[in-house]
Protein backbone atom coordinates (compact mmCIF):
# COMPACT_ATOMS: atom_id res chain seq x y z
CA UNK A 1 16.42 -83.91 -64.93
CA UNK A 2 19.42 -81.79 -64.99
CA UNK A 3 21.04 -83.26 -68.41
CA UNK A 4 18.02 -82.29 -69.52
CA UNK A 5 17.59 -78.59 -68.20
CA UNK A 6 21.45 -78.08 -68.83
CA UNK A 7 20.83 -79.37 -72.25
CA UNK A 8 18.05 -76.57 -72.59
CA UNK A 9 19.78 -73.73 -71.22
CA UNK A 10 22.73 -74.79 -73.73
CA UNK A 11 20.48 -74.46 -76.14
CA UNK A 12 18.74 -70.93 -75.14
CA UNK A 13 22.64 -69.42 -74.24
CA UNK A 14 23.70 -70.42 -77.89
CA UNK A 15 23.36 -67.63 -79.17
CA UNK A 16 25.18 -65.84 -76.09
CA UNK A 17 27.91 -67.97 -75.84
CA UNK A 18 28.38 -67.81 -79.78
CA UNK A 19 28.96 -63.95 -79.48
CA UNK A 20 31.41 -63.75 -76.35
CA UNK A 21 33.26 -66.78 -78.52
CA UNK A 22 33.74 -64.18 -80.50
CA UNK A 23 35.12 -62.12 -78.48
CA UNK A 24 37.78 -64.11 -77.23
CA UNK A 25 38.72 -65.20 -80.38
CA UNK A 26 39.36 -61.43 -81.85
CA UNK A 27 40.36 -59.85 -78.71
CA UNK A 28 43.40 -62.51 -77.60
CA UNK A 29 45.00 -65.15 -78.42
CA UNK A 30 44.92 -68.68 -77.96
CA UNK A 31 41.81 -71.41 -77.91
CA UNK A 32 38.30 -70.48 -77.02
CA UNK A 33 37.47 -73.15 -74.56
CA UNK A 34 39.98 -73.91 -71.74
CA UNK A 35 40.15 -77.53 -70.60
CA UNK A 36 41.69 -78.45 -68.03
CA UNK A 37 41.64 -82.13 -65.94
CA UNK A 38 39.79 -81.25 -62.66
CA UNK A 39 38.69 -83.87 -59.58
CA UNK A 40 35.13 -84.80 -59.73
CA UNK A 41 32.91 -87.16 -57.21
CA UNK A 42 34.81 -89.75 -55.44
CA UNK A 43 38.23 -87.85 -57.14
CA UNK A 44 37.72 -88.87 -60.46
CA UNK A 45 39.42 -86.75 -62.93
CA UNK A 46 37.27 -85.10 -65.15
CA UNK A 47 38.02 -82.77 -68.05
CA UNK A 48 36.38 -79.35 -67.10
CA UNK A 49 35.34 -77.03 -69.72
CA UNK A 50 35.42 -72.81 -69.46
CA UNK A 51 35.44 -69.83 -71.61
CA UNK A 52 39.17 -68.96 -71.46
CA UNK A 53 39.67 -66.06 -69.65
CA UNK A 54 43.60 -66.03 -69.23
CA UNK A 55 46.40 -64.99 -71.61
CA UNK A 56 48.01 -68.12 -73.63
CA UNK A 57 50.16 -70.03 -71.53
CA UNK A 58 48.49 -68.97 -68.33
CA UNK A 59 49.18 -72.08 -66.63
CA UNK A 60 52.81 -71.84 -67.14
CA UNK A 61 53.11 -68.36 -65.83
CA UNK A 62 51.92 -69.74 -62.72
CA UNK A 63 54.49 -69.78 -60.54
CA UNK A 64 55.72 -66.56 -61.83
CA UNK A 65 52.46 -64.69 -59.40
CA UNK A 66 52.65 -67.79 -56.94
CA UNK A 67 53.82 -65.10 -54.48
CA UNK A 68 50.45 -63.00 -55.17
CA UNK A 69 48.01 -66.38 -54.33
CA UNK A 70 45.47 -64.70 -51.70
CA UNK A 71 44.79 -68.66 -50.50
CA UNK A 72 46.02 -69.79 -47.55
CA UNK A 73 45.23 -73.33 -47.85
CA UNK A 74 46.48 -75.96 -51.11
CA UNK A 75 44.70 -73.63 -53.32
CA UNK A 76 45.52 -70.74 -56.10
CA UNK A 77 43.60 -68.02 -56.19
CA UNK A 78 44.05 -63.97 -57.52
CA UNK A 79 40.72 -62.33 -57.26
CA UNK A 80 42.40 -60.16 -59.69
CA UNK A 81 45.07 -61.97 -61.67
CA UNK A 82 47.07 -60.24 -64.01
CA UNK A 83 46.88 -63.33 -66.46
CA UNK A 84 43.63 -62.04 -67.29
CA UNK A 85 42.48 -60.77 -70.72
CA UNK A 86 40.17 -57.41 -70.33
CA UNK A 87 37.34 -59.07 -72.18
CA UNK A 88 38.70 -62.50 -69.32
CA UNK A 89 38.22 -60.18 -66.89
CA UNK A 90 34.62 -59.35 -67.31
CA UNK A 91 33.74 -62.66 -67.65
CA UNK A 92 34.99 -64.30 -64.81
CA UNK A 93 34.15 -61.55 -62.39
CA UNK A 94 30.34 -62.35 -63.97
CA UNK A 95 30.78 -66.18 -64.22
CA UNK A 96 30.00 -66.18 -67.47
CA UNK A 97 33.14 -67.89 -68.27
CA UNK A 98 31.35 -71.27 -66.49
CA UNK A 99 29.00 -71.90 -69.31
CA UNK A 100 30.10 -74.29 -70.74
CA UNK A 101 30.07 -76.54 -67.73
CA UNK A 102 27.01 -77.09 -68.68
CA UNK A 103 28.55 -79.79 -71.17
CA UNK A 104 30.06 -81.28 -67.76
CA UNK A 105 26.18 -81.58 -66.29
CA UNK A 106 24.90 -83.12 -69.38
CA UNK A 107 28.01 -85.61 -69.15
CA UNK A 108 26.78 -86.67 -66.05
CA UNK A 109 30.42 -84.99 -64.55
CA UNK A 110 29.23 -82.29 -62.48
CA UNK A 111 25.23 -80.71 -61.08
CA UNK A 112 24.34 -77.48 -61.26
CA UNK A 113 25.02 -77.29 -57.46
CA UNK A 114 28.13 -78.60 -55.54
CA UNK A 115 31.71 -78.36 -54.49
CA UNK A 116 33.98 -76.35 -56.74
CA UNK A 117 35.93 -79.06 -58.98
CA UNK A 118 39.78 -78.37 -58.04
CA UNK A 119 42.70 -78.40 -60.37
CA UNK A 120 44.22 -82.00 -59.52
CA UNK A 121 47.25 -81.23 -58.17
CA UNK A 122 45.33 -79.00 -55.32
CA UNK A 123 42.60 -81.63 -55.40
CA UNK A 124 44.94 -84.30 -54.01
CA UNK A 125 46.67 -81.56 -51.19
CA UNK A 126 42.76 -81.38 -50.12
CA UNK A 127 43.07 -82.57 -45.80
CA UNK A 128 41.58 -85.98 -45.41
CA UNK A 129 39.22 -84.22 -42.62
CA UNK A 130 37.57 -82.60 -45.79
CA UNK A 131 37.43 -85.95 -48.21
CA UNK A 132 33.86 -85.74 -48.06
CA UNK A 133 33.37 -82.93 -50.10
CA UNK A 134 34.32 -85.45 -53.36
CA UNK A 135 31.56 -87.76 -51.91
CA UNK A 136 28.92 -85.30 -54.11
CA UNK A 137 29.22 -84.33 -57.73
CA UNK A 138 31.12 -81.08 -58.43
CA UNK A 139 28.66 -77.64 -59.40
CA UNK A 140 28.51 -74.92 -61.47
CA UNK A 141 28.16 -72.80 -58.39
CA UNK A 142 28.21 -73.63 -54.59
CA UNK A 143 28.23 -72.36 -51.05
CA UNK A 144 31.53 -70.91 -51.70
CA UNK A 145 30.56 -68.64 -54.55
CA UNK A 146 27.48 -67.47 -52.58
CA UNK A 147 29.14 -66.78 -49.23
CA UNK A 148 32.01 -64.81 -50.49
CA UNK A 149 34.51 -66.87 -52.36
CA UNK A 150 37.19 -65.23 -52.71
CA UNK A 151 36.95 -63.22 -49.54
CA UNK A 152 36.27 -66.89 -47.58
CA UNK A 153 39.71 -68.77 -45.65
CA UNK A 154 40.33 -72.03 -46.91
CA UNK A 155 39.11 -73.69 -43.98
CA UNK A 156 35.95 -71.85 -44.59
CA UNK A 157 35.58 -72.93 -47.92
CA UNK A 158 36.38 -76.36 -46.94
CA UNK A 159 33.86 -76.54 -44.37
CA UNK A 160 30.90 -75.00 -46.83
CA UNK A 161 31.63 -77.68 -48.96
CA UNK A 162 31.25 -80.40 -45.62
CA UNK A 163 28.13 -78.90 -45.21
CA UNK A 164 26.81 -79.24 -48.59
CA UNK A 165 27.95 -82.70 -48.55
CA UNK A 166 26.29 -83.84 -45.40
CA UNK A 167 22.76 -81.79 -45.97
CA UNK A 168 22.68 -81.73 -49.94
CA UNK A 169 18.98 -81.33 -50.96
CA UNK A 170 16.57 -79.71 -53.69
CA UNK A 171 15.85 -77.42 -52.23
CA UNK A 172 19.35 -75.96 -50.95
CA UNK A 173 20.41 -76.81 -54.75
CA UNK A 174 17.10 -74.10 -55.63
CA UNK A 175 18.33 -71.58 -53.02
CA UNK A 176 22.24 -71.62 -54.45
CA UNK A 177 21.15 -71.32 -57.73
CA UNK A 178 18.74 -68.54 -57.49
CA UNK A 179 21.57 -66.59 -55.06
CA UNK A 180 23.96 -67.33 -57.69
CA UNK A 181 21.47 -65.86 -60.40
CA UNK A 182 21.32 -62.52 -58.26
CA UNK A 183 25.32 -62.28 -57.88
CA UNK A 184 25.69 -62.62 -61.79
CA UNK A 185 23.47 -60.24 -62.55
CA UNK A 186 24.71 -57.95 -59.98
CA UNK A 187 27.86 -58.33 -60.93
CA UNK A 188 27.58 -57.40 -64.96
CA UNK A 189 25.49 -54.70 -63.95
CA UNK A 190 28.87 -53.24 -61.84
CA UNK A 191 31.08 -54.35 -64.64
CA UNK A 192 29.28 -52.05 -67.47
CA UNK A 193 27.69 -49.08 -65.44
């Protein structure tokens, strides 16, 4: 059921994707699509697919910003990273630049609703007390993104993702996905007003 409605919506975005394509491809260089190897259900690596948002060479001027990482667990995270292109900006304050995880869904690699996938060198710094949070397929969105993500501790986060884990159903996955419909929208009406 969700290959198939991930399949649709791929289908229906096409024409939306094609144009902000565009966009990165004029406005920066470097690939369209970012790939990267991520840690899926039961930490299986998986390779994860995103509208680039970053500068080229992004991931090597990691450690050059490590000291700005606003995670205090395994994790890196810059709500506002200065790897960012303008146009990468936009898109990954919207979430737009997750679209093409829906690729991932209809590979049968992640659901519309679960744990972020982490990078897998944060994947495997993950406590053991939070392994079960890779017992459920990774999602487009999740409790995180909902509840504040960014603004959330680690331990937060972690726990959010427990919970999923241990009460997963449809219609928490319905919920999620209709809060996460809300933030998007909310959040590209900020970005262009």
């Amino acid at each position: 059921m969700q290959r198939l409605l991930a399949l649709l919506l791929l289908i229906i975005l096409s024409p939306l994707l094609v144009i902000m394509f565009l966009i990165v491809k004029l406005s920066s260089k470097g690939p369209v699509i970012f790939r990267q190897k991520r840690m899926g259900k039961d930490k299986r690596p998986f390779t994860i697919y995103k509208i680039r948002t970053m500068m080229e060479d992004a991931e090597g001027l990691k450690k050059k910003y490590q000291k700005h990482n606003e995670a205090d667990g395994p994790v890196f995270k810059i709500r506002n990273d200065p790897r960012y292109t303008k146009f990468g900006r936009f898109l990954a304050h919207t979430g737009l630049d997750e679209l093409p995880q829906l690729i991932n869904i209809i590979k049968e690699e992640m659901a519309f609703v679960g744990p972020r996938p982490l990078p897998i060198c944060e994947g495997q710094k993950v406590p053991a007390k939070y392994a079960s949070r890779f017992t459920v397929l990774p999602g487009i969105t999740s409790s995180w993104v909902v509840n504040g993500s960014h603004a959330l501790t680690f331990e937060q986060w972690m726990r959010l993702d427990l919970g999923y884990a241990k009460n997963k159903s449809m219609w928490y996955d319905i919920k999620t996905s209709f809060l996460t419909i809300i933030l998007i929208l909310r959040s590209i009406w900020q970005s262009i007003k």
